[in-house]
Protein backbone atom coordinates (compact mmCIF):
# COMPACT_ATOMS: atom_id res chain seq x y z
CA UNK A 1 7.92 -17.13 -18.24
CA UNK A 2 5.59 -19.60 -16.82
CA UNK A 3 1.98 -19.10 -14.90
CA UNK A 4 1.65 -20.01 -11.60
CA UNK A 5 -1.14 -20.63 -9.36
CA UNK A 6 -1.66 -20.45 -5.72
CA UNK A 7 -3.55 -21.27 -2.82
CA UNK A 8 -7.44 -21.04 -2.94
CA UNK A 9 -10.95 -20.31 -1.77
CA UNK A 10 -14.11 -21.29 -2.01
CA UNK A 11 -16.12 -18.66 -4.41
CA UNK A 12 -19.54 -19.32 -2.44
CA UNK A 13 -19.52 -16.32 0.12
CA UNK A 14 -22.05 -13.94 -0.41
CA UNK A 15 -22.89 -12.93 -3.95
CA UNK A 16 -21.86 -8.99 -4.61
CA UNK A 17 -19.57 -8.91 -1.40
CA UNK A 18 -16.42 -6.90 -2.47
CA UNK A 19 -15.10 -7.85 0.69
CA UNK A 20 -15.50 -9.57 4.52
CA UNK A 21 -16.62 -6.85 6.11
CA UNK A 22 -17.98 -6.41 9.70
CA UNK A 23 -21.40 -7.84 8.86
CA UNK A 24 -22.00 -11.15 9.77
CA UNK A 25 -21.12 -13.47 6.33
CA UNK A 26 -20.88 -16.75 5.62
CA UNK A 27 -18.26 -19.28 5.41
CA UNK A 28 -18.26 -22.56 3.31
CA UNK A 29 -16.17 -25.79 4.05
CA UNK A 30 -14.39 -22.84 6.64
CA UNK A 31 -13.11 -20.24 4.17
CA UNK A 32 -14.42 -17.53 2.44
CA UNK A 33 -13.86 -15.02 -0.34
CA UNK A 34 -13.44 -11.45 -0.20
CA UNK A 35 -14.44 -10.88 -4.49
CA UNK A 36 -11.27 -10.15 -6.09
CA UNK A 37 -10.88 -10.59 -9.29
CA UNK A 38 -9.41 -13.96 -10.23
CA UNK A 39 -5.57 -14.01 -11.20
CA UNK A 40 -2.83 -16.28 -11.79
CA UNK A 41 0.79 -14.92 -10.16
CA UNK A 42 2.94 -14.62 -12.84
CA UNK A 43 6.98 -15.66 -11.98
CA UNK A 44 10.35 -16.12 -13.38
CA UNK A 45 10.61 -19.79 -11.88
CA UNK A 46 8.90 -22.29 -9.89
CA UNK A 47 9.91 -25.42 -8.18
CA UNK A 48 6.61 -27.01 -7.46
CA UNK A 49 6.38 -29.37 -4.40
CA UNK A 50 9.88 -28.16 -3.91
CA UNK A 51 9.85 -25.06 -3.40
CA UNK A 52 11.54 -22.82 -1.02
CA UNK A 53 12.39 -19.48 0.37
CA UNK A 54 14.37 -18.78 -3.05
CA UNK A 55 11.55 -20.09 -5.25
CA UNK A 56 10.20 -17.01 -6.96
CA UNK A 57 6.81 -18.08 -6.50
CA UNK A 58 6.63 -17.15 -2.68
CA UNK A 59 7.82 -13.20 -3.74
CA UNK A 60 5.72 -12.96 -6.48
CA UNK A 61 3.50 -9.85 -6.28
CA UNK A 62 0.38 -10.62 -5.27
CA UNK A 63 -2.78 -9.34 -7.46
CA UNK A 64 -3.61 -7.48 -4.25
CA UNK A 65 -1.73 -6.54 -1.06
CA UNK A 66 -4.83 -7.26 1.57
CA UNK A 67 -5.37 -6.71 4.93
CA UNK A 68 -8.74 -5.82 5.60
CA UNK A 69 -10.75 -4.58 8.77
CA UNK A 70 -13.25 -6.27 11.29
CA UNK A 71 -15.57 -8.76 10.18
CA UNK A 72 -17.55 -11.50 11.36
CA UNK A 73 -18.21 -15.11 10.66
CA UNK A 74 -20.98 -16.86 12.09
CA UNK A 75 -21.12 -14.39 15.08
CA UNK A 76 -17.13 -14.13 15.60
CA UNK A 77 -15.32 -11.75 15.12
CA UNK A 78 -11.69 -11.32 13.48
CA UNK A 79 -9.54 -8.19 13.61
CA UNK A 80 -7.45 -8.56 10.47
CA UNK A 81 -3.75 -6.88 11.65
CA UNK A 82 -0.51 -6.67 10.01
CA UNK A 83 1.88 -7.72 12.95
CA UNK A 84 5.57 -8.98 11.73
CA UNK A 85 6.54 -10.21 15.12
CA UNK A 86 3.26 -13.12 14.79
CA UNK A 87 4.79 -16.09 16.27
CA UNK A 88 1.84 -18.42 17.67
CA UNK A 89 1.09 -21.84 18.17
CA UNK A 90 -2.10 -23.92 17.68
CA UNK A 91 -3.45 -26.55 15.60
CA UNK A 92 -3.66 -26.89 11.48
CA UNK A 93 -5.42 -28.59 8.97
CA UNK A 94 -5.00 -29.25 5.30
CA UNK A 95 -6.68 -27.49 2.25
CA UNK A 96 -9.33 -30.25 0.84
CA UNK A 97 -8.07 -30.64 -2.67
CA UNK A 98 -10.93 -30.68 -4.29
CA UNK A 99 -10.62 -26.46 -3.62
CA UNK A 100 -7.61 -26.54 -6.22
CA UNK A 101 -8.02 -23.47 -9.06
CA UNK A 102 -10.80 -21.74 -6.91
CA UNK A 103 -9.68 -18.00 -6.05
CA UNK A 104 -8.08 -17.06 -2.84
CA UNK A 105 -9.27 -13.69 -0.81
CA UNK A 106 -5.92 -11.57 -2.78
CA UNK A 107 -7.01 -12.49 -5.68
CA UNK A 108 -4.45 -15.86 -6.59
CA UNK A 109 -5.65 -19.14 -7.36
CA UNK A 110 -5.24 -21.87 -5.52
CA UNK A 111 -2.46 -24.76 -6.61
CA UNK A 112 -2.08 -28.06 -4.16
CA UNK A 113 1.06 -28.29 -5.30
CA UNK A 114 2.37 -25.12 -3.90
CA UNK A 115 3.45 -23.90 -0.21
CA UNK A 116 0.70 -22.16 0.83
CA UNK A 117 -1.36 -21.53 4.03
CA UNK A 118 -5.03 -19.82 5.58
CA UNK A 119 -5.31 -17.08 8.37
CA UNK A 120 -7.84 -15.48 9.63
CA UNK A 121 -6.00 -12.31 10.54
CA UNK A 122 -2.55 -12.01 8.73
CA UNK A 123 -1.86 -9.57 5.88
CA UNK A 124 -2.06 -11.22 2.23
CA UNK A 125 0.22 -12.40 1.29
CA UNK A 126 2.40 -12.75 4.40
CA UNK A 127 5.51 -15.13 4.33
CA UNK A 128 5.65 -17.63 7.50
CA UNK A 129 7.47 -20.18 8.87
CA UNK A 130 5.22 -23.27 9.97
CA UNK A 131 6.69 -25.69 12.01
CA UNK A 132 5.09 -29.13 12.81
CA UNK A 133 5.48 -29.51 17.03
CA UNK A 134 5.51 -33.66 16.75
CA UNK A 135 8.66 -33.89 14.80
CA UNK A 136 10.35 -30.60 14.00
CA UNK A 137 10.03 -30.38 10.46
CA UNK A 138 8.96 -26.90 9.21
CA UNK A 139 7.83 -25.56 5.74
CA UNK A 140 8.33 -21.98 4.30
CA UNK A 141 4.64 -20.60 3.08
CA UNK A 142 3.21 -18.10 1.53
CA UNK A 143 -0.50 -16.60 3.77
CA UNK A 144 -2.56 -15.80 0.65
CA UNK A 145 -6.11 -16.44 1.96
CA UNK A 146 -8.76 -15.90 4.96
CA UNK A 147 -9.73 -19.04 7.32
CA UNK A 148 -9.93 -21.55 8.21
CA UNK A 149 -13.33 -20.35 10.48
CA UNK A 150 -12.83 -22.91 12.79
CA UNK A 151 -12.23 -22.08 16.28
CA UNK A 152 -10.19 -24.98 16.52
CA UNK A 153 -7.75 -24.49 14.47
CA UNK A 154 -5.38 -21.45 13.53
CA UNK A 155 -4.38 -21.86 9.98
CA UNK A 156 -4.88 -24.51 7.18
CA UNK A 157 -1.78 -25.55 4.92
CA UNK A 158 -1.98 -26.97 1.06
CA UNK A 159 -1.50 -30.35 0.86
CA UNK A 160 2.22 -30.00 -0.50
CA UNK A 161 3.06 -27.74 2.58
CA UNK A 162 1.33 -30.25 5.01
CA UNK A 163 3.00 -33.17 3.48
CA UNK A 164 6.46 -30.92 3.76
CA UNK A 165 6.15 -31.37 7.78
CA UNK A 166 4.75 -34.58 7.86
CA UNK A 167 1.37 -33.79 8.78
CA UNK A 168 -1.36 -36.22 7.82
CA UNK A 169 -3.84 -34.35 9.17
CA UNK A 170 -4.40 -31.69 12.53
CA UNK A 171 -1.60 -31.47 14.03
CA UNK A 172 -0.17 -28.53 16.83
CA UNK A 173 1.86 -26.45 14.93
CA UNK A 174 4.57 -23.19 15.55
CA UNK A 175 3.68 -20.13 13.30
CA UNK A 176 6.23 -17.48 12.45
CA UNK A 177 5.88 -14.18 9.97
CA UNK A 178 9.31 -13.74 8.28
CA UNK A 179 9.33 -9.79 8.60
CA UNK A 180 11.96 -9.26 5.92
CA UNK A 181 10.44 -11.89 3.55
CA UNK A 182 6.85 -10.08 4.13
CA UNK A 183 8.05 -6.94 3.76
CA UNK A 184 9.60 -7.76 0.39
CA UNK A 185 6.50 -9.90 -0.79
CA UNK A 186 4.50 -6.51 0.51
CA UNK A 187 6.35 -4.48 -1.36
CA UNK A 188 6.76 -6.12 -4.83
CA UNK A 189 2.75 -6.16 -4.69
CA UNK A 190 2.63 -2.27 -3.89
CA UNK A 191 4.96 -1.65 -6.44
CA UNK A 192 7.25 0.17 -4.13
CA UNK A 193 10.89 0.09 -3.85
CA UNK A 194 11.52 -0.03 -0.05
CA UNK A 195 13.97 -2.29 1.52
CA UNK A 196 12.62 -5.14 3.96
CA UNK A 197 13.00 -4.17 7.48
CA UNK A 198 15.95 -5.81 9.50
CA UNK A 199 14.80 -5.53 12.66
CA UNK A 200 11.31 -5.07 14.19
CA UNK A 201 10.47 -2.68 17.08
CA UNK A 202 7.48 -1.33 17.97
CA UNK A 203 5.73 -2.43 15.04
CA UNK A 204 2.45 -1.14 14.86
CA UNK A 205 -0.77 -3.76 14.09
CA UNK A 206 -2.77 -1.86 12.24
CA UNK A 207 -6.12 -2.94 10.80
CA UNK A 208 -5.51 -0.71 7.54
CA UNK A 209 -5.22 -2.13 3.85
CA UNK A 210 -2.04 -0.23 2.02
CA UNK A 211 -3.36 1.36 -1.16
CA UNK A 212 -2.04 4.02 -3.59
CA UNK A 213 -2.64 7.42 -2.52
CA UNK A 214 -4.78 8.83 -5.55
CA UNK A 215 -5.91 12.25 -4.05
CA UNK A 216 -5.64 15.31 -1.55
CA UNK A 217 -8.31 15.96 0.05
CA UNK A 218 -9.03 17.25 3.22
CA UNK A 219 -11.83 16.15 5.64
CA UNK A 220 -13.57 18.47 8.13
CA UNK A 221 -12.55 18.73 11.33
CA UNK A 222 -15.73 17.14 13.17
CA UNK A 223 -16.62 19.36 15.81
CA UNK A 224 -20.26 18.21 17.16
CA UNK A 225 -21.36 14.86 18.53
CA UNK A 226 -22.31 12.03 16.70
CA UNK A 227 -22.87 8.15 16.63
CA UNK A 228 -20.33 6.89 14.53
CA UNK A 229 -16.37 6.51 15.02
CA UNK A 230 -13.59 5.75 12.52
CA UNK A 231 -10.82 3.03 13.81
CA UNK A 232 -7.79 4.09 11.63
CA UNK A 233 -5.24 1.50 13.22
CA UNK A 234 -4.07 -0.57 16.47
CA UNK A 235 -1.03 -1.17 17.99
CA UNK A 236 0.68 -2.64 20.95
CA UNK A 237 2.96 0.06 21.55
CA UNK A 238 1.26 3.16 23.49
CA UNK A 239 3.65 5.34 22.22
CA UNK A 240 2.96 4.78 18.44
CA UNK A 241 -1.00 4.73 19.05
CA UNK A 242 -0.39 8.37 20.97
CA UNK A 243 1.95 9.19 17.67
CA UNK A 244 -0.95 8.61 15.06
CA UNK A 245 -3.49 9.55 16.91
CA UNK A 246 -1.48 13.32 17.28
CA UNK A 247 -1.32 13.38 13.15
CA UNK A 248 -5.24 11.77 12.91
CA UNK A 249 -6.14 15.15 14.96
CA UNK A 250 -5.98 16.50 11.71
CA UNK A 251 -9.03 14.36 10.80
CA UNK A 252 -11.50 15.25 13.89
CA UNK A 253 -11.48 14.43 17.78
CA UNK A 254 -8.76 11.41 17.69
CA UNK A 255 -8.33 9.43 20.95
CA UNK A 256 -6.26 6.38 21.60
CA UNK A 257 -8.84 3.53 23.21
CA UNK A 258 -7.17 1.21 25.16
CA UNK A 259 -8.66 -2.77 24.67
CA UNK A 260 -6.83 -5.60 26.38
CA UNK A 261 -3.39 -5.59 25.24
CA UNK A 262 -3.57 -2.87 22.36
CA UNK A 263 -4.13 0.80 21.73
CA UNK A 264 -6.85 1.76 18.98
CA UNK A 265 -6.63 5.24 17.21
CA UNK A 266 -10.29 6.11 16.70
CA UNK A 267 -11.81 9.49 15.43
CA UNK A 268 -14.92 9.60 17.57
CA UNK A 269 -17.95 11.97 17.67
CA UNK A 270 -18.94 11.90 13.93
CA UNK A 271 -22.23 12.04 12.39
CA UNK A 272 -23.03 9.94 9.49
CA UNK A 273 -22.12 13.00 7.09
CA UNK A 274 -18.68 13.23 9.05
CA UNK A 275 -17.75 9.86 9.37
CA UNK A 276 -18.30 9.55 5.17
CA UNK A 277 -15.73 11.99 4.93
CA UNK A 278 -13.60 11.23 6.93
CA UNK A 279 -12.76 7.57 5.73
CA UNK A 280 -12.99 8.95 2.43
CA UNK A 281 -10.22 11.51 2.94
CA UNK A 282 -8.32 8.46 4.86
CA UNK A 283 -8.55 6.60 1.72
CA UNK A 284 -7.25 9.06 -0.46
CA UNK A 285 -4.92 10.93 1.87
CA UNK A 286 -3.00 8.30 4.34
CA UNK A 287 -3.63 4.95 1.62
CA UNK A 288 -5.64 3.78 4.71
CA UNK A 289 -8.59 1.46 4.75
CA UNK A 290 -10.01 2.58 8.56
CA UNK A 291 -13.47 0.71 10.46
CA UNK A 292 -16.36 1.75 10.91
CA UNK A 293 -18.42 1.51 14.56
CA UNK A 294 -21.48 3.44 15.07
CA UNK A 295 -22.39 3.55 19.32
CA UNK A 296 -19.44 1.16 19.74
CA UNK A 297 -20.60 -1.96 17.16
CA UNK A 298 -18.59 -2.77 14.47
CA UNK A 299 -20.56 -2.08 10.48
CA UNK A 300 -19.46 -1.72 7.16
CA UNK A 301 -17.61 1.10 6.56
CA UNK A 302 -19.07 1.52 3.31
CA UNK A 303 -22.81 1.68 4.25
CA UNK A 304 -23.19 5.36 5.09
């Protein structure tokens, strides 16, 4: 069995942050760490610069299955989601490679040599299909870190992937999630034995981080006023928002809050006392990871 090693991230974000939370942090050469522990993937085969959907190292489980909620960079904001219908264009960059064997925000290290990629919102890892626009060629990667935080661009590639699609540099680019391929790369990292999904409808985007359920307990129903809300997930389907939000009721006053083109479940009216609770019991009772706003601004959900 060999060691393998995937893509990176600079270790210079803020010293003692377990993760990019809602508070403003900062961002070095455009990327940033969230303070996992530093691990090596461990697989059954690798094909290096050659690797492909098949290679093991893609579906490795990951050291952790990440997705995170609202945070800010330099005074933007990103609403990490997992969303297996992504398909978006824009424009990428490459992975400096002087960032090779620096950690990545799941945990994984950083190898040039492997197919690897940046976003700023997708689950990690994800599994996508990247697609140079200029000349068709398109690489199979693996999403296993945050950034780049760069308006201008969408998602940075390692220099093996960017070479795969002849891309010497920016260049506009087609992004793709795999759903089954994610789904299986989510799963081997949770440990669980579900199949990947064939077919995708009304998949909910939900800013939650999948964790083992460790507990049962119960949070108070919130009853009284208060400053603070907890954002448990968001989707684009109306139905599915009004679906949660029914079981969340559970939890306290849960509303669906419509924003542009998606539907937040929220459990509003909480006091500080409440709101602790309440994305405590989340935590230990759905395996969610919910946000945290108190009088409608985004904070870290672990300061109260």
């Amino acid at each position: 069995m060999k060691k393998i090693v995937s893509l990176a991230v600079l270790t210079g974000i803020i010293a003692g942050c377990s993760d990019l939370s809602s508070t403003d942090t900062s961002a070095v050469n455009g990327y940033g760490s969230d303070g996992f522990g530093e691990e090596v993937l461990v697989t059954t085969d690798s094909t290096g610069t050659n690797a492909s959907l098949n290679d093991a190292y893609l579906l490795a489980p990951a050291p952790k299955y990440y997705v995170g909620t609202a945070y800010k960079v330099e005074d933007v904001q990103y609403i990490p989601v997992e969303d297996l219908t992504y398909n978006q264009t824009g424009v990428a960059g490459i992975i400096p490679s002087e960032l090779n064997g620096t950690k990545t925000s799941n945990g994984e290290i950083f190898d040039v040599n492997q197919m690897v990629a940046t976003s700023k919102t997708l689950p990690l890892p994800t599994i996508a299909r990247v697609t140079n626009l200029d000349n068709g060629q398109a690489v199979t990667v693996r999403v296993n870190n945050r950034g780049p935080f760069v308006n201008t661009r969408i998602m940075d590639l390692s220099p093996a992937a960017a070479q795969k699609i002849g891309m010497n540099g920016q260049a506009k680019v087609q992004i793709q999630v795999l759903a089954n391929e994610s789904m299986a790369v989510k799963n081997a990292t949770l440990g669980t034995s579900a199949q990947p999904q064939q077919t995708v409808t009304a998949q909910p985007v939900q800013t939650v981080e999948t964790t083992t359920v460790v507990t049962t307990t119960q949070a108070p129903v919130a009853t009284t006023g208060g400053d603070y809300s907890v954002q448990v997930a968001a989707f684009y389907a109306q139905d599915s928002a009004n679906a949660l939000a029914a079981k969340m009721r559970a939890y306290g006053n849960a509303v669906v809050v419509e924003e542009g083109d998606m539907y937040k479940v929220r459990i509003i009216d909480l006091d500080a006392a409440q709101a602790r609770s309440v994305i405590d019991s989340l935590r230990a009772n759905e395996g969610m990871a919910p946000g945290l706003l108190q009088n409608g601004r985004w904070i870290n959900a672990d300061s109260i």
